[in-house]
Protein backbone atom coordinates (compact mmCIF):
# COMPACT_ATOMS: atom_id res chain seq x y z
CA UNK A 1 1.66 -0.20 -19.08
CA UNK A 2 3.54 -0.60 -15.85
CA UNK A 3 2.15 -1.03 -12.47
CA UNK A 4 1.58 1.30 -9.95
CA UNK A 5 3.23 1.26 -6.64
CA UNK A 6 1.68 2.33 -3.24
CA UNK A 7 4.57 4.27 -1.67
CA UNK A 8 5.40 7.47 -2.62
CA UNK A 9 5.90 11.52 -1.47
CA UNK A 10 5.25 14.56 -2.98
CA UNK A 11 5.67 18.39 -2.92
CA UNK A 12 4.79 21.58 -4.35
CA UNK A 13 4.59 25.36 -2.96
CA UNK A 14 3.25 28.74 -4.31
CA UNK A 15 2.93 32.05 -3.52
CA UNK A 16 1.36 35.73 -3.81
CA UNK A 17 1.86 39.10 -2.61
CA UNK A 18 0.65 38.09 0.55
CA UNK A 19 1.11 34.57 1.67
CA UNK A 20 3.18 31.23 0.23
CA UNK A 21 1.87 27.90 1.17
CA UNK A 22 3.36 24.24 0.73
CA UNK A 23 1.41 20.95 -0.09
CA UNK A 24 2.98 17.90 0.82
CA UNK A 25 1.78 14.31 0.83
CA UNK A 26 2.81 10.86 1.86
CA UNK A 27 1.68 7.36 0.34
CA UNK A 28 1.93 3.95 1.86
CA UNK A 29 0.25 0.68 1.26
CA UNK A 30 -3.65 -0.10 2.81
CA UNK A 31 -5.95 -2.35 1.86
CA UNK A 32 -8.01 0.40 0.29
CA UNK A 33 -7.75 3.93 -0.75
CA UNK A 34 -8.09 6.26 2.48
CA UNK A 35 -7.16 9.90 1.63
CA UNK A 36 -6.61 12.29 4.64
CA UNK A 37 -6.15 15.70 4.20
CA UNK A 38 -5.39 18.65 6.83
CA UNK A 39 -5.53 22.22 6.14
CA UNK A 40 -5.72 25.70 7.73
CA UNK A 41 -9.21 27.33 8.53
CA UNK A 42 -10.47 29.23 5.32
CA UNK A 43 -9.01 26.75 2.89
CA UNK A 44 -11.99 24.62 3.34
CA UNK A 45 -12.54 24.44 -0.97
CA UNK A 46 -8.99 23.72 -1.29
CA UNK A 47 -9.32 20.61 0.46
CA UNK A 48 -12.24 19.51 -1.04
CA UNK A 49 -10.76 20.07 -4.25
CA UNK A 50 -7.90 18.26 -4.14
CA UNK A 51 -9.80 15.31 -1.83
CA UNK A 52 -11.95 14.45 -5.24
CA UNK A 53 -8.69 14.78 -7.39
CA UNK A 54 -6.80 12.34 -5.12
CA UNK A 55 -10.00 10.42 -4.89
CA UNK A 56 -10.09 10.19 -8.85
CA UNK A 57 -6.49 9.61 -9.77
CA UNK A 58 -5.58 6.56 -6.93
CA UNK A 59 -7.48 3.20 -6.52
CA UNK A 60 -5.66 2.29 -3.47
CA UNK A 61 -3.24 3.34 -0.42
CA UNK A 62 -3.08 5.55 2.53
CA UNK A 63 -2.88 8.73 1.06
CA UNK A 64 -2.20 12.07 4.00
CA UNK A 65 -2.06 15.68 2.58
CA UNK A 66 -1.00 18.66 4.20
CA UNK A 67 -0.93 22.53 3.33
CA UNK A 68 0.66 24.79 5.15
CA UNK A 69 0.17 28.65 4.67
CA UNK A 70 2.79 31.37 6.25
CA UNK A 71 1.93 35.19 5.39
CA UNK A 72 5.21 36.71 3.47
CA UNK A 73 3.42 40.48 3.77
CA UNK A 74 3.67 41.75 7.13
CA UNK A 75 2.39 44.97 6.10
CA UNK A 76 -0.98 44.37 5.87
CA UNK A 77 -1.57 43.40 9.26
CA UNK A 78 -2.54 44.60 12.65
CA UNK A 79 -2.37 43.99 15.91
CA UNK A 80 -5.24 44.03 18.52
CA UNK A 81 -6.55 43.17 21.91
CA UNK A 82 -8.80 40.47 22.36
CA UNK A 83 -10.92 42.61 24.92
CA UNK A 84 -13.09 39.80 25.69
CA UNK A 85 -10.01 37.25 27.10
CA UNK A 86 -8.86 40.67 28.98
CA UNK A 87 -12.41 41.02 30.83
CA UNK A 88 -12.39 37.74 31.99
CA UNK A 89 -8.58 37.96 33.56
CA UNK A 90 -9.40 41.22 35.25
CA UNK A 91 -12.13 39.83 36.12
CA UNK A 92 -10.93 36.89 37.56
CA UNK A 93 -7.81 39.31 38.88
CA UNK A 94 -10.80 41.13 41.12
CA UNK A 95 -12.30 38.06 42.23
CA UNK A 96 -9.35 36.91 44.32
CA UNK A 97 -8.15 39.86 45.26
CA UNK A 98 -9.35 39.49 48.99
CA UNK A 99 -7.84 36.39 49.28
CA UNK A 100 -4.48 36.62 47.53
CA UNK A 101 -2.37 39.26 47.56
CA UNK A 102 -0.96 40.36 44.36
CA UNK A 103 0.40 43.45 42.54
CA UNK A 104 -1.19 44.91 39.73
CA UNK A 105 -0.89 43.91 36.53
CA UNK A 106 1.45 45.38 33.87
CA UNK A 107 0.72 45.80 30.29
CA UNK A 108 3.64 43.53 29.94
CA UNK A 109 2.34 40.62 31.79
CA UNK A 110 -1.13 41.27 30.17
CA UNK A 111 0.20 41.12 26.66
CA UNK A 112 2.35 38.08 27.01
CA UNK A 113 -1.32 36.25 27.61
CA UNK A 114 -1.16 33.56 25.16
CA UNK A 115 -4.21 34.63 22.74
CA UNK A 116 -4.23 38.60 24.13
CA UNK A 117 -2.88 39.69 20.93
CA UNK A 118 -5.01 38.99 17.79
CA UNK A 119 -3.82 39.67 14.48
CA UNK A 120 -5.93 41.73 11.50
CA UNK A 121 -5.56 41.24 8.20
CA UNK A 122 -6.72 44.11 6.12
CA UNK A 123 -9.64 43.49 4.14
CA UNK A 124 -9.11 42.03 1.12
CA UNK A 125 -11.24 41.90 -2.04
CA UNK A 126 -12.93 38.72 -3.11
CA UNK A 127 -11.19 39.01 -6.46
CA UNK A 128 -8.02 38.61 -4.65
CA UNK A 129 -9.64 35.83 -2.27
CA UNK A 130 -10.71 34.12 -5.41
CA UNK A 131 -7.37 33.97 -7.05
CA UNK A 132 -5.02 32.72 -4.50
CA UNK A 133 -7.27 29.70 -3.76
CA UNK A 134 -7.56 29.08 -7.68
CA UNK A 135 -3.47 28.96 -7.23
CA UNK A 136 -3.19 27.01 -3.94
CA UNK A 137 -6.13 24.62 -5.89
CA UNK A 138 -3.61 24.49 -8.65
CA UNK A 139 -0.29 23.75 -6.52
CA UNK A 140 -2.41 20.94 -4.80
CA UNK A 141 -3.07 19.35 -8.11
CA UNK A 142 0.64 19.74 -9.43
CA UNK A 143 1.58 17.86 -6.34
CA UNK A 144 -0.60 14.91 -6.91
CA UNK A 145 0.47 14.48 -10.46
CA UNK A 146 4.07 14.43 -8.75
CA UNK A 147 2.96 11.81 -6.20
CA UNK A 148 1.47 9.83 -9.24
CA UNK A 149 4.61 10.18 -10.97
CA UNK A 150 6.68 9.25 -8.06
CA UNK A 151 4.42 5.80 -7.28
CA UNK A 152 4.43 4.96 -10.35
CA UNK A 153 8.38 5.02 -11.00
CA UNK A 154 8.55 2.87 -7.96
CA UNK A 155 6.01 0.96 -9.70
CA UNK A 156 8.26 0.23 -13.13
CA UNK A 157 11.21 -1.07 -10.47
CA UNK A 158 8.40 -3.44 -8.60
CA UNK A 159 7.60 -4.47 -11.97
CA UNK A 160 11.28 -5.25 -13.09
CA UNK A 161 11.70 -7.26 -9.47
CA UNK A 162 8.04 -9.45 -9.80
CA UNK A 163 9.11 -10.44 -13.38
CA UNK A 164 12.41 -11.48 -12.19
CA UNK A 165 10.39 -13.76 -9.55
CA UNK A 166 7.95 -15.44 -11.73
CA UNK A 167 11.34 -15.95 -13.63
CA UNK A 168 12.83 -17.87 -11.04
CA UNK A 169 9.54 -19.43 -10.03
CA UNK A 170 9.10 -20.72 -14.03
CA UNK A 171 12.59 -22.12 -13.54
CA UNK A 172 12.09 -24.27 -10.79
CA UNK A 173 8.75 -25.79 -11.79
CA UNK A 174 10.63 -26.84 -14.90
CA UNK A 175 13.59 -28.35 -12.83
CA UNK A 176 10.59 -30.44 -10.83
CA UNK A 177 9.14 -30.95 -14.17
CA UNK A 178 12.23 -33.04 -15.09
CA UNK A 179 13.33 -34.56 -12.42
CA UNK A 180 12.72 -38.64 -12.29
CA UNK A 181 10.13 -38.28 -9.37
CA UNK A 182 7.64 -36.53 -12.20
CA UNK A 183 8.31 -38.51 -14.83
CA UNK A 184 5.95 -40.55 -16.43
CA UNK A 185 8.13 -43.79 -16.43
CA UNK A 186 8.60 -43.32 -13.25
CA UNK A 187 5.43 -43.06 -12.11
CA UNK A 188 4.29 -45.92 -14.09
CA UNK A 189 7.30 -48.24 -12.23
CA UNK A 190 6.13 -47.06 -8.64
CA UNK A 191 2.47 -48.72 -9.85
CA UNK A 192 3.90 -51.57 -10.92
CA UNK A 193 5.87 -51.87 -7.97
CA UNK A 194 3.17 -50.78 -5.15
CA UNK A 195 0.57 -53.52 -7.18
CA UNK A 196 3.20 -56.06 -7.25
CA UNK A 197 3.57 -55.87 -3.70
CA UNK A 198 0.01 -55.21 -2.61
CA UNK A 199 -0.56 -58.60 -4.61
CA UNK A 200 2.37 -60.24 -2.86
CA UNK A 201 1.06 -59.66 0.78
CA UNK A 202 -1.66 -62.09 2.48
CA UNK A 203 -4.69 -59.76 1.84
CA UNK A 204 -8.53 -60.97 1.21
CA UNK A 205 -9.11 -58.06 -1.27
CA UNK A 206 -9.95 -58.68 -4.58
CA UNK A 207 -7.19 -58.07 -7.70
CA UNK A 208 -8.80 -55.52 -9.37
CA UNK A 209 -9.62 -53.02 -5.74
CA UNK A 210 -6.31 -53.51 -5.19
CA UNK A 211 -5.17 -52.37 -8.86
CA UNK A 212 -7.38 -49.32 -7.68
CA UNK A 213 -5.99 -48.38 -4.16
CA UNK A 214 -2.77 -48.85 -5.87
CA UNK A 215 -3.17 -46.70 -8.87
CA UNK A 216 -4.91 -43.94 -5.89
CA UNK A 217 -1.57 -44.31 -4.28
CA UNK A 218 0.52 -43.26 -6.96
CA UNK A 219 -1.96 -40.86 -9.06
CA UNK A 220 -1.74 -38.78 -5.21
CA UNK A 221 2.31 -38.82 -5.78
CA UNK A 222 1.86 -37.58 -9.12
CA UNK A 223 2.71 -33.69 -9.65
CA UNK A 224 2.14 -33.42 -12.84
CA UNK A 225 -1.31 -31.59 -11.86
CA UNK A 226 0.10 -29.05 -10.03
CA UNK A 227 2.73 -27.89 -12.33
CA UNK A 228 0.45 -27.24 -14.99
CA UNK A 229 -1.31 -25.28 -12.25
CA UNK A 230 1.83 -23.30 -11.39
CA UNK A 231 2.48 -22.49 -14.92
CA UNK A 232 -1.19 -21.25 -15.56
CA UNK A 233 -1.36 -19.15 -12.46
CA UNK A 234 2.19 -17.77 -13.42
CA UNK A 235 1.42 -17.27 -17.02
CA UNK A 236 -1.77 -15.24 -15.15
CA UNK A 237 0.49 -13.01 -13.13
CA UNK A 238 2.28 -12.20 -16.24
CA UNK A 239 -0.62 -10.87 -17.65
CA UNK A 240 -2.00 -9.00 -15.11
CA UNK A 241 1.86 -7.15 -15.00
CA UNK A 242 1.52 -6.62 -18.28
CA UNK A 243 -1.77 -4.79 -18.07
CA UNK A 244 -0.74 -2.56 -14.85
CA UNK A 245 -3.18 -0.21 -13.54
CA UNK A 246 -4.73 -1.38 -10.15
CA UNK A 247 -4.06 -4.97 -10.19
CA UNK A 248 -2.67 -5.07 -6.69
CA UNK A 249 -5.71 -7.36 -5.18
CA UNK A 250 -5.92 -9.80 -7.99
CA UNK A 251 -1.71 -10.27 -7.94
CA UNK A 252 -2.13 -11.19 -4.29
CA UNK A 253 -5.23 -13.56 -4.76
CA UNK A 254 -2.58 -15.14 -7.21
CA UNK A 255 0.09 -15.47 -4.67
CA UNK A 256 -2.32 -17.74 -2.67
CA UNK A 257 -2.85 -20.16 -5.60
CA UNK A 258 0.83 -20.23 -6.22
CA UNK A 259 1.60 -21.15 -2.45
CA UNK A 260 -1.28 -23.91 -2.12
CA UNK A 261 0.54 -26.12 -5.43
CA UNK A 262 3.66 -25.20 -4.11
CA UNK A 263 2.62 -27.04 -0.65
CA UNK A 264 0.70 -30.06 -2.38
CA UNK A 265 3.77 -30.59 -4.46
CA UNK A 266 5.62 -30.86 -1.30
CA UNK A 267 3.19 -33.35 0.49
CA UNK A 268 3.35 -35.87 -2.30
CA UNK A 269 6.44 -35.31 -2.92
CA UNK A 270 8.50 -38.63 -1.85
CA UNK A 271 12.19 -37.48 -3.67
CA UNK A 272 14.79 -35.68 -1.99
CA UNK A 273 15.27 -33.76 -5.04
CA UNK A 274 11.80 -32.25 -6.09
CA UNK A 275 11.16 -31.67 -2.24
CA UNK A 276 14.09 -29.38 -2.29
CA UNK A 277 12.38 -27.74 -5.57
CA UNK A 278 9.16 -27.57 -3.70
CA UNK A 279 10.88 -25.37 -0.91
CA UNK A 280 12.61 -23.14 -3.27
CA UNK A 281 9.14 -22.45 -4.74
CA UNK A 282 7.99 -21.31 -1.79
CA UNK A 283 10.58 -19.16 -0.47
CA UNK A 284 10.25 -17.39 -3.99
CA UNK A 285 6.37 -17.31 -3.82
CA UNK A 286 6.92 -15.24 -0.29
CA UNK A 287 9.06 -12.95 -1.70
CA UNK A 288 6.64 -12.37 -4.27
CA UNK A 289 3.86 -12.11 -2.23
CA UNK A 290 6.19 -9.93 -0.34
CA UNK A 291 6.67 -7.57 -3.67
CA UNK A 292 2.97 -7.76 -4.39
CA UNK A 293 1.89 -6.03 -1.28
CA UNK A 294 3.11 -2.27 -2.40
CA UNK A 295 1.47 -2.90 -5.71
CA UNK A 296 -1.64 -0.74 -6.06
């Protein structure tokens, strides 16, 4: 099972004899799931409808739905006055009449009042009614099956792009792995070496505290810790890819463990070489990180 990506957009339309609507809806990444959803008066079921179903099919994202509805039957509708907005402007038209002058209005000017007109749909029956919001119900679900298809091809390219990085990642903690800096020889010479001198210098402190601040010294230059540490969290993030669904949360919780070895490797690290590594593994971990962030 792949993962499922954040982003996405999706579309479907239907019609009747009367009207033909559109559904479209837009996905991007959030913290949570938030699902907004706008839609003309009368289609108040529709969006409740497909709310739950977008509710029930996504964990996470910001999720905005629209439905538009245009009438395709111009037949069944008429026109009328709204004879309560026309009171109130002769009305008003009366009222200042002493104190402006003015001619008399035309059934032009009165017309062209934005809201004068109303429009009538003939009655329809609630068979009819019933139907076309079991079809715009249906359109809004086909849509969010597309938008689920469209994340989650996004979300089989994400995939291919984080494996690539824990790749690269698994790489360089093996070049740090073997270079001299990590090696157990090595580390073993620089104790040798830091107790020798520690026993060379004109200190009071007995041989065997300074046998232990020496081996402290070197056990906090040793990295061997923290790449185990990088290869369990990696071997984690593996898994977690590998069992997809909403695993967005827990990927980015492992980007933080992977960035705090990645730093503590580079504080104790005292080599040119494995700092350099070190630096690499963080760059990669931010681009990760970066990835993980449109993951659901």
């Amino acid at each position: 099972m792949t993962v499922q990506s954040m982003t996405g957009f999706a579309r479907a339309s239907g019609q009747d004899e009367r009207y033909a609507w559109v559904w479209e809806c837009r996905s991007v990444n959030a913290r949570g799931l938030d699902v907004r959803c706008r839609v003309p008066n009368g289609y108040e079921a529709a969006e409740q409808a497909i709310r739950a179903a977008a509710n029930k099919s996504f964990r996470r994202g910001n999720i905005n739905i629209g439905l538009s509805v245009d009438r395709v039957d111009q037949t069944q509708t008429q026109f009328r006055v709204n004879r309560d907005l026309l009171d109130q402007v002769l009305s008003l038209r009366d009222e200042l009449g002493d104190a402006v002058a003015a001619t008399a209005p035309t059934i032009e000017g009165l017309l062209s009042i934005r809201g004068m007109l109303e429009t009538v749909d003939l009655s329809e029956d609630a068979e009819a009614l019933a139907a076309r919001e079991s079809a715009v119900i249906a359109s809004g679900t086909e849509m969010l099956a597309a938008l689920a298809a469209a994340r989650g091809n996004e979300g089989a390219q994400l995939h291919s792009i984080l494996d690539a990085q824990l790749g690269s990642l698994e790489g360089l903690s093996e070049e740090a792995g073997a270079t001299a800096a990590a090696q157990p020889d090595t580390i073993r010479a620089r104790l040798e070496a830091v107790l020798a001198e520690l026993l060379d210098a004109d200190t009071q402190l007995p041989e065997d505290r300074l046998a232990q601040e020496a081996a402290i010294l070197v056990g906090k230059a040793d990295v061997r810790e923290e790449l185990d540490r990088l290869g369990v969290h990696i071997a984690g993030a593996r898994e977690l890819l590998s069992d997809g669904a909403a695993v967005g949360r827990r990927l980015d919780f492992l980007c933080q463990e992977l960035n705090r070895e990645a730093n503590t490797l580079c504080s104790k690290s005292a080599d040119v070489e494995l700092t350099r590594i070190g630096l690499a593994m963080k760059a990669t971990i931010e681009q990760f990180r970066e990835q993980v962030q449109n993951v659901e």
